[in-house]
N, C-alpha and C. Protein backbone atom coordinates (compact mmCIF):
# COMPACT_ATOMS: atom_id res chain seq x y z
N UNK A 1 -56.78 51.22 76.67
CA UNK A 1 -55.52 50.63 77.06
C UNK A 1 -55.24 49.41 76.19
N UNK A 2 -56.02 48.47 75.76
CA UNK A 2 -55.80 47.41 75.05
C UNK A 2 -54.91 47.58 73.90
N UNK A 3 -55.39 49.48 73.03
CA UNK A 3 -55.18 49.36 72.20
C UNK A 3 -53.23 49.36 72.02
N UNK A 4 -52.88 50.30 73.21
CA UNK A 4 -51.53 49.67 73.54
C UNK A 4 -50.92 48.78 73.84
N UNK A 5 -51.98 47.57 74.57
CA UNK A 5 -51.23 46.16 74.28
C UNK A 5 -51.03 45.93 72.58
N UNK A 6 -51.79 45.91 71.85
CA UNK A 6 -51.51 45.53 71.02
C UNK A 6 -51.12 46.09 69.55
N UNK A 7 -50.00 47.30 70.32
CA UNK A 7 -49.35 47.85 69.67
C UNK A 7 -49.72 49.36 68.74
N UNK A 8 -50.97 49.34 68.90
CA UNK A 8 -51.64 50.62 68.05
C UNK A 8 -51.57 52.17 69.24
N UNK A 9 -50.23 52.44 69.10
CA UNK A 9 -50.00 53.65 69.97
C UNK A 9 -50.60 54.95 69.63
N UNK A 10 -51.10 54.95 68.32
CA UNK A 10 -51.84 56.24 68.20
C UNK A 10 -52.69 56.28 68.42
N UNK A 11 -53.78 55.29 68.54
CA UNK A 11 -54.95 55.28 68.39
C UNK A 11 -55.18 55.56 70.33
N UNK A 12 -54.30 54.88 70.91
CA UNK A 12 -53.90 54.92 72.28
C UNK A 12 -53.96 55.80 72.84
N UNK A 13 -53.32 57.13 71.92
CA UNK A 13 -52.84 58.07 72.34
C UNK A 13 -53.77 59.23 72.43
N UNK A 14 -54.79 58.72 71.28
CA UNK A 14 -55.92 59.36 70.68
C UNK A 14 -56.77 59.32 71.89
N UNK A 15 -57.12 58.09 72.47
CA UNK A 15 -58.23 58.01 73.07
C UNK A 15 -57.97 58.39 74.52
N UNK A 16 -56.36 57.88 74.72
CA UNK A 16 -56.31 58.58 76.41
C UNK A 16 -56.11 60.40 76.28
N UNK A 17 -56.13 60.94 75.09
CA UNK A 17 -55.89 62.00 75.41
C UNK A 17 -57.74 62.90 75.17
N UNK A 18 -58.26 62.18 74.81
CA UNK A 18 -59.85 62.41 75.09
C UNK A 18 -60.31 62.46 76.17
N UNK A 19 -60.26 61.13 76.64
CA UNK A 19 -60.69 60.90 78.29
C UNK A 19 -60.16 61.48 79.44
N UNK A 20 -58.72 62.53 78.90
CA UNK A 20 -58.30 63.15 80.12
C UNK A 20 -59.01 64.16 81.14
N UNK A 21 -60.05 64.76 80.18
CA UNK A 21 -60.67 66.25 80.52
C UNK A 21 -62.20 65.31 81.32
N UNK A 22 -62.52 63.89 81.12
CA UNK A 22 -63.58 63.31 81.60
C UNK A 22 -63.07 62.60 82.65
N UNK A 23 -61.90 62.56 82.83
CA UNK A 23 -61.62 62.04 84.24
C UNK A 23 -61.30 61.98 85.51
N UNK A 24 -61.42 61.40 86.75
CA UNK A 24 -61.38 62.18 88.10
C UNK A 24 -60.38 62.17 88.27
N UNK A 25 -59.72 62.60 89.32
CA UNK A 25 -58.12 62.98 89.60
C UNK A 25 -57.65 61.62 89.80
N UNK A 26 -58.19 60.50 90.24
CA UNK A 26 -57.54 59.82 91.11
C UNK A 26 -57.21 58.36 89.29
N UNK A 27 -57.69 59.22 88.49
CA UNK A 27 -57.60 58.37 87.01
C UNK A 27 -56.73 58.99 85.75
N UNK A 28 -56.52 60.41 86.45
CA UNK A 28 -55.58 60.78 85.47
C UNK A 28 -54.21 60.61 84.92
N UNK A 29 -53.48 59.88 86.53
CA UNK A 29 -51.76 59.58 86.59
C UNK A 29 -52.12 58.38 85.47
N UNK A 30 -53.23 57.33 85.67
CA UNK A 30 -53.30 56.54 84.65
C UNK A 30 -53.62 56.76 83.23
N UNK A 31 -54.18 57.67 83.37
CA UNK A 31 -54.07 58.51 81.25
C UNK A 31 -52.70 58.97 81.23
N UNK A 32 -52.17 59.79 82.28
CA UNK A 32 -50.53 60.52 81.78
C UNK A 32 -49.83 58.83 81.68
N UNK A 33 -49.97 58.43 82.31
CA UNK A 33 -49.01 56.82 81.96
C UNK A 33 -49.11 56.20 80.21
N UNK A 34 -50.66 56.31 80.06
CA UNK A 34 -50.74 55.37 78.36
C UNK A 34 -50.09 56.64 77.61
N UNK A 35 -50.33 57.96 77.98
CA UNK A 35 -49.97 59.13 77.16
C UNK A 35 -48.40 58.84 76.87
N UNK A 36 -47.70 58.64 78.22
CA UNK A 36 -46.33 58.43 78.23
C UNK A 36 -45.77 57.19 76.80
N UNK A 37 -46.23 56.57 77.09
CA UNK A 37 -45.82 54.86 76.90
C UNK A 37 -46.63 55.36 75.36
N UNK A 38 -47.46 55.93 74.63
CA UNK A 38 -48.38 56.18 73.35
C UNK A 38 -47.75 57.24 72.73
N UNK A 39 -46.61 58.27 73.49
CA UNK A 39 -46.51 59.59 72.17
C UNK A 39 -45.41 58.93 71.64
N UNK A 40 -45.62 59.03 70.10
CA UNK A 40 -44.73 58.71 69.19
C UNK A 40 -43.86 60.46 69.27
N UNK A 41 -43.88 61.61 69.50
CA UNK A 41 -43.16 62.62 69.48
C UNK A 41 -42.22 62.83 70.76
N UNK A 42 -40.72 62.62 70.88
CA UNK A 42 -39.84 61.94 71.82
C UNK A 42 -40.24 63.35 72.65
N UNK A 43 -39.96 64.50 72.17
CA UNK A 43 -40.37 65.92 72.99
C UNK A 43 -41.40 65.97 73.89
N UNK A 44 -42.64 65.36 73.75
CA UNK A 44 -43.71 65.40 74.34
C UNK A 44 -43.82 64.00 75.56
N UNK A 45 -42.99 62.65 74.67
CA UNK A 45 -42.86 61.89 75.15
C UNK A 45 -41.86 62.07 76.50
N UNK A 46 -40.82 62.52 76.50
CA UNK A 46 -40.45 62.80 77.29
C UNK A 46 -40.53 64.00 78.92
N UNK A 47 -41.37 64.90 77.93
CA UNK A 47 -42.43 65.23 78.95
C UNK A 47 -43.45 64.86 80.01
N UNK A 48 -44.14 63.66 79.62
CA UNK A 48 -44.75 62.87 79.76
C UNK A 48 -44.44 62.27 81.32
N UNK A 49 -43.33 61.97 80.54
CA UNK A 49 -42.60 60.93 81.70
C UNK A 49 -41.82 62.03 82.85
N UNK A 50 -41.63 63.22 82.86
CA UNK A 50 -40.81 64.31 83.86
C UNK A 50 -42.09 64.31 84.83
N UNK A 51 -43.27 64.49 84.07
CA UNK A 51 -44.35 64.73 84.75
C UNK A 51 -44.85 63.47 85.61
N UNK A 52 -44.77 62.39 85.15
CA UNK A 52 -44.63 60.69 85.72
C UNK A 52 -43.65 61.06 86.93
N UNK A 53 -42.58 61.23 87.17
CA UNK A 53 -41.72 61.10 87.90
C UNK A 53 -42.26 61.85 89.38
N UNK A 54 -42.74 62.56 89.08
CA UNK A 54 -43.53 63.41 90.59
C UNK A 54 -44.29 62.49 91.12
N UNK A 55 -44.62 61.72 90.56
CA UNK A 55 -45.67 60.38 91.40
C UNK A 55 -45.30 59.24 91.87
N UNK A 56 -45.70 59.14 93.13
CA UNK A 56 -44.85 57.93 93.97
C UNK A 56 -45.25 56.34 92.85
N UNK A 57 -46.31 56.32 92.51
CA UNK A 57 -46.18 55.06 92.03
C UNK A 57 -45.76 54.79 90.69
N UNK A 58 -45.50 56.23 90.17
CA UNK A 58 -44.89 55.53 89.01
C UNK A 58 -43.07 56.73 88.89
N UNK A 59 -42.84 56.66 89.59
CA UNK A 59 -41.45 57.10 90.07
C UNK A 59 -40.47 56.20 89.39
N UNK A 60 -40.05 54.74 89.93
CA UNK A 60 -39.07 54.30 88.99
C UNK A 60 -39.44 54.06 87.81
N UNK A 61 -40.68 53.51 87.49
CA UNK A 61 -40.90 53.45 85.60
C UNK A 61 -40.61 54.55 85.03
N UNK A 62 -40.77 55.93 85.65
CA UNK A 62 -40.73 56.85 84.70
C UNK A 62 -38.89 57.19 84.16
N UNK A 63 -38.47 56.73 85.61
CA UNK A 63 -36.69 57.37 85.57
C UNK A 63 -36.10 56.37 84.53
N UNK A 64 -37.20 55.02 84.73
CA UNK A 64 -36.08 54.08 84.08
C UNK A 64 -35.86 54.40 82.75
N UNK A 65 -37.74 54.72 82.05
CA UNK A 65 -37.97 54.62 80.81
C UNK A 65 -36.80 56.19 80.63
N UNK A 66 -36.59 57.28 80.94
CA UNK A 66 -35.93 58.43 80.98
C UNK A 66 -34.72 58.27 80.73
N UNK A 67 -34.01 57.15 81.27
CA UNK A 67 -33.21 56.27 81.31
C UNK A 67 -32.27 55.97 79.95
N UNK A 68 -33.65 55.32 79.47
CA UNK A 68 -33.37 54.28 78.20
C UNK A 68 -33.47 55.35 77.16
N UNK A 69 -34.91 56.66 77.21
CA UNK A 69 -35.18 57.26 75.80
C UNK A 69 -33.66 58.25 76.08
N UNK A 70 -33.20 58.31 76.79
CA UNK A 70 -32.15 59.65 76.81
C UNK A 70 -30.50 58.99 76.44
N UNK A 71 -30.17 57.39 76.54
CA UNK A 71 -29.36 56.89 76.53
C UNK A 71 -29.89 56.71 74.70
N UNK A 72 -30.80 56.26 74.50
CA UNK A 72 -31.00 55.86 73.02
C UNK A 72 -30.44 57.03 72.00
N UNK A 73 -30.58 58.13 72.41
CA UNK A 73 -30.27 59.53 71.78
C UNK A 73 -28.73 60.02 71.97
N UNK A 74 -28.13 59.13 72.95
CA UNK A 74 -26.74 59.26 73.19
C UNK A 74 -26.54 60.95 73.74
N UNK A 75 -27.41 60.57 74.89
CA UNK A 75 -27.63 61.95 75.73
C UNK A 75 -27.22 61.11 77.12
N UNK A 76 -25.78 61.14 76.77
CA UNK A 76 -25.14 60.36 78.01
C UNK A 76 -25.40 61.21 79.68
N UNK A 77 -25.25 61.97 79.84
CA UNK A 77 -25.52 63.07 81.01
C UNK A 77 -26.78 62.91 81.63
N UNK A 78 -27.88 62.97 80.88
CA UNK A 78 -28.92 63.15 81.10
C UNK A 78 -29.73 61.53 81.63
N UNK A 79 -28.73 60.67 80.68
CA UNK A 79 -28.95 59.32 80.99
C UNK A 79 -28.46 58.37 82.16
N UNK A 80 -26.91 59.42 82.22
CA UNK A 80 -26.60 58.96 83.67
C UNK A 80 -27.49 59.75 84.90
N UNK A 81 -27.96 60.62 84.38
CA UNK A 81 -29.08 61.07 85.89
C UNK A 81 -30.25 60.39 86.37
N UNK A 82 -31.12 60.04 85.29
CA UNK A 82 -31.76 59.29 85.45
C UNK A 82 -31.64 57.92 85.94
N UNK A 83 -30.74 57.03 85.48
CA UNK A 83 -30.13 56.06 85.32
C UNK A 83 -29.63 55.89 87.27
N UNK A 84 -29.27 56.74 87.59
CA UNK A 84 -28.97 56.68 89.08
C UNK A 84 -29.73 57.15 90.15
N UNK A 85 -31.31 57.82 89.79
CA UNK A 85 -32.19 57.79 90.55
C UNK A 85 -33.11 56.76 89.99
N UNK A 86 -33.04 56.13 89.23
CA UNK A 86 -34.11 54.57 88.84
C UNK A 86 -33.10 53.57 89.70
N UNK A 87 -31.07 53.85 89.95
CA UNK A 87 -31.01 52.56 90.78
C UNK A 87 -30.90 52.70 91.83
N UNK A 88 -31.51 54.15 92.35
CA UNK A 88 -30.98 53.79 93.69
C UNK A 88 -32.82 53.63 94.61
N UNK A 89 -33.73 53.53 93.89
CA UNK A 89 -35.12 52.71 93.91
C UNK A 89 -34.71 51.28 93.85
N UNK A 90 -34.06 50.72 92.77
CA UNK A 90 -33.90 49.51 92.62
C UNK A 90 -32.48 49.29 92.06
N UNK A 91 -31.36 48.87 92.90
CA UNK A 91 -30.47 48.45 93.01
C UNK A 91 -30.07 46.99 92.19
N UNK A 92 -31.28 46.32 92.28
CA UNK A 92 -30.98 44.81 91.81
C UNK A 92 -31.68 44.76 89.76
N UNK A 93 -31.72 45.63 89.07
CA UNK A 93 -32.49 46.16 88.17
C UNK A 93 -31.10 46.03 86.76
N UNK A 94 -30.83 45.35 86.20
CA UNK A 94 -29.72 44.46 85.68
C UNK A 94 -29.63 46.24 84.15
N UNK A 95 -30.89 46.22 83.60
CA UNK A 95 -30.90 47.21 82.51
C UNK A 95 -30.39 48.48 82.79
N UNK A 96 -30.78 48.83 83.99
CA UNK A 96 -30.10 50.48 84.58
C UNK A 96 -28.89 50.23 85.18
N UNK A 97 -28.44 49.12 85.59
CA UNK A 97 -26.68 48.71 85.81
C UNK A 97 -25.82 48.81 84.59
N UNK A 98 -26.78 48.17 83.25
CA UNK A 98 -25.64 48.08 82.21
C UNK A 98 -25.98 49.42 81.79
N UNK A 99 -27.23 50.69 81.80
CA UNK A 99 -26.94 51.75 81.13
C UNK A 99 -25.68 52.65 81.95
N UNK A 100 -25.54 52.50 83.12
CA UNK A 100 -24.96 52.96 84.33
C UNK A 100 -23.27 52.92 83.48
N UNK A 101 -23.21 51.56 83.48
CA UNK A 101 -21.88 51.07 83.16
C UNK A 101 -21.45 51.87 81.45
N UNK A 102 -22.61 51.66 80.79
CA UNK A 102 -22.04 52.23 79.65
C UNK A 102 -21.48 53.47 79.58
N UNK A 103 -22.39 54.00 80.42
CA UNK A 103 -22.53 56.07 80.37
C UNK A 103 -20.96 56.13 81.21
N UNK A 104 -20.44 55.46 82.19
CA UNK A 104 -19.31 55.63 83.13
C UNK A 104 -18.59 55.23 82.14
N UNK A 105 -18.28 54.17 81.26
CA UNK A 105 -17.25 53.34 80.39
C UNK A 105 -16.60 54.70 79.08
């Protein structure tokens, strides 16, 4: 995990995707998370995160980030879906208001 603090996402990506097959269930939502946040390939990356979204604790990170990678691509539709199940978790969440506003504008 460090190596994603400090920016080295492949190497990140490398190592949580090693440790997946060595780890117990209750450690894997936390490898699919660095996996998420580490694939440089938006296809997979975004996979990542569909699969994130089934899990209560990482439910709004996943919609938000879904959010942002689907608005970045000017995949307005897809961005307003997301975008309105990340606010209606969190209502007071200023980044998914202004993607909200853009995708409606």
């Amino acid at each position: 995990m460090s190596q994603l603090f400090i920016g080295n996402k492949s190497k990140s990506n490398k190592m949580a995707q090693s440790l997946q097959n060595k780890l117990s269930p209750d450690f894997l939502e936390f490898s699919n998370l660095i996996l998420a946040e580490s694939e440089e390939d938006l296809d997979k990356k975004i996979q990542y995160f569909k699969e994130l979204i089934k899990l209560n604790d990482y439910n709004y990170f996943a919609t938000k980030k879904l959010a942002k990678i689907f608005y970045g691509l000017s995949r307005y539709e897809q961005s307003e879906h997301y975008a309105i199940l990340a606010f209606n978790k969190n209502k007071l969440d200023n980044e998914i208001l202004e993607i909200l506003i853009t995708c409606y504008a």
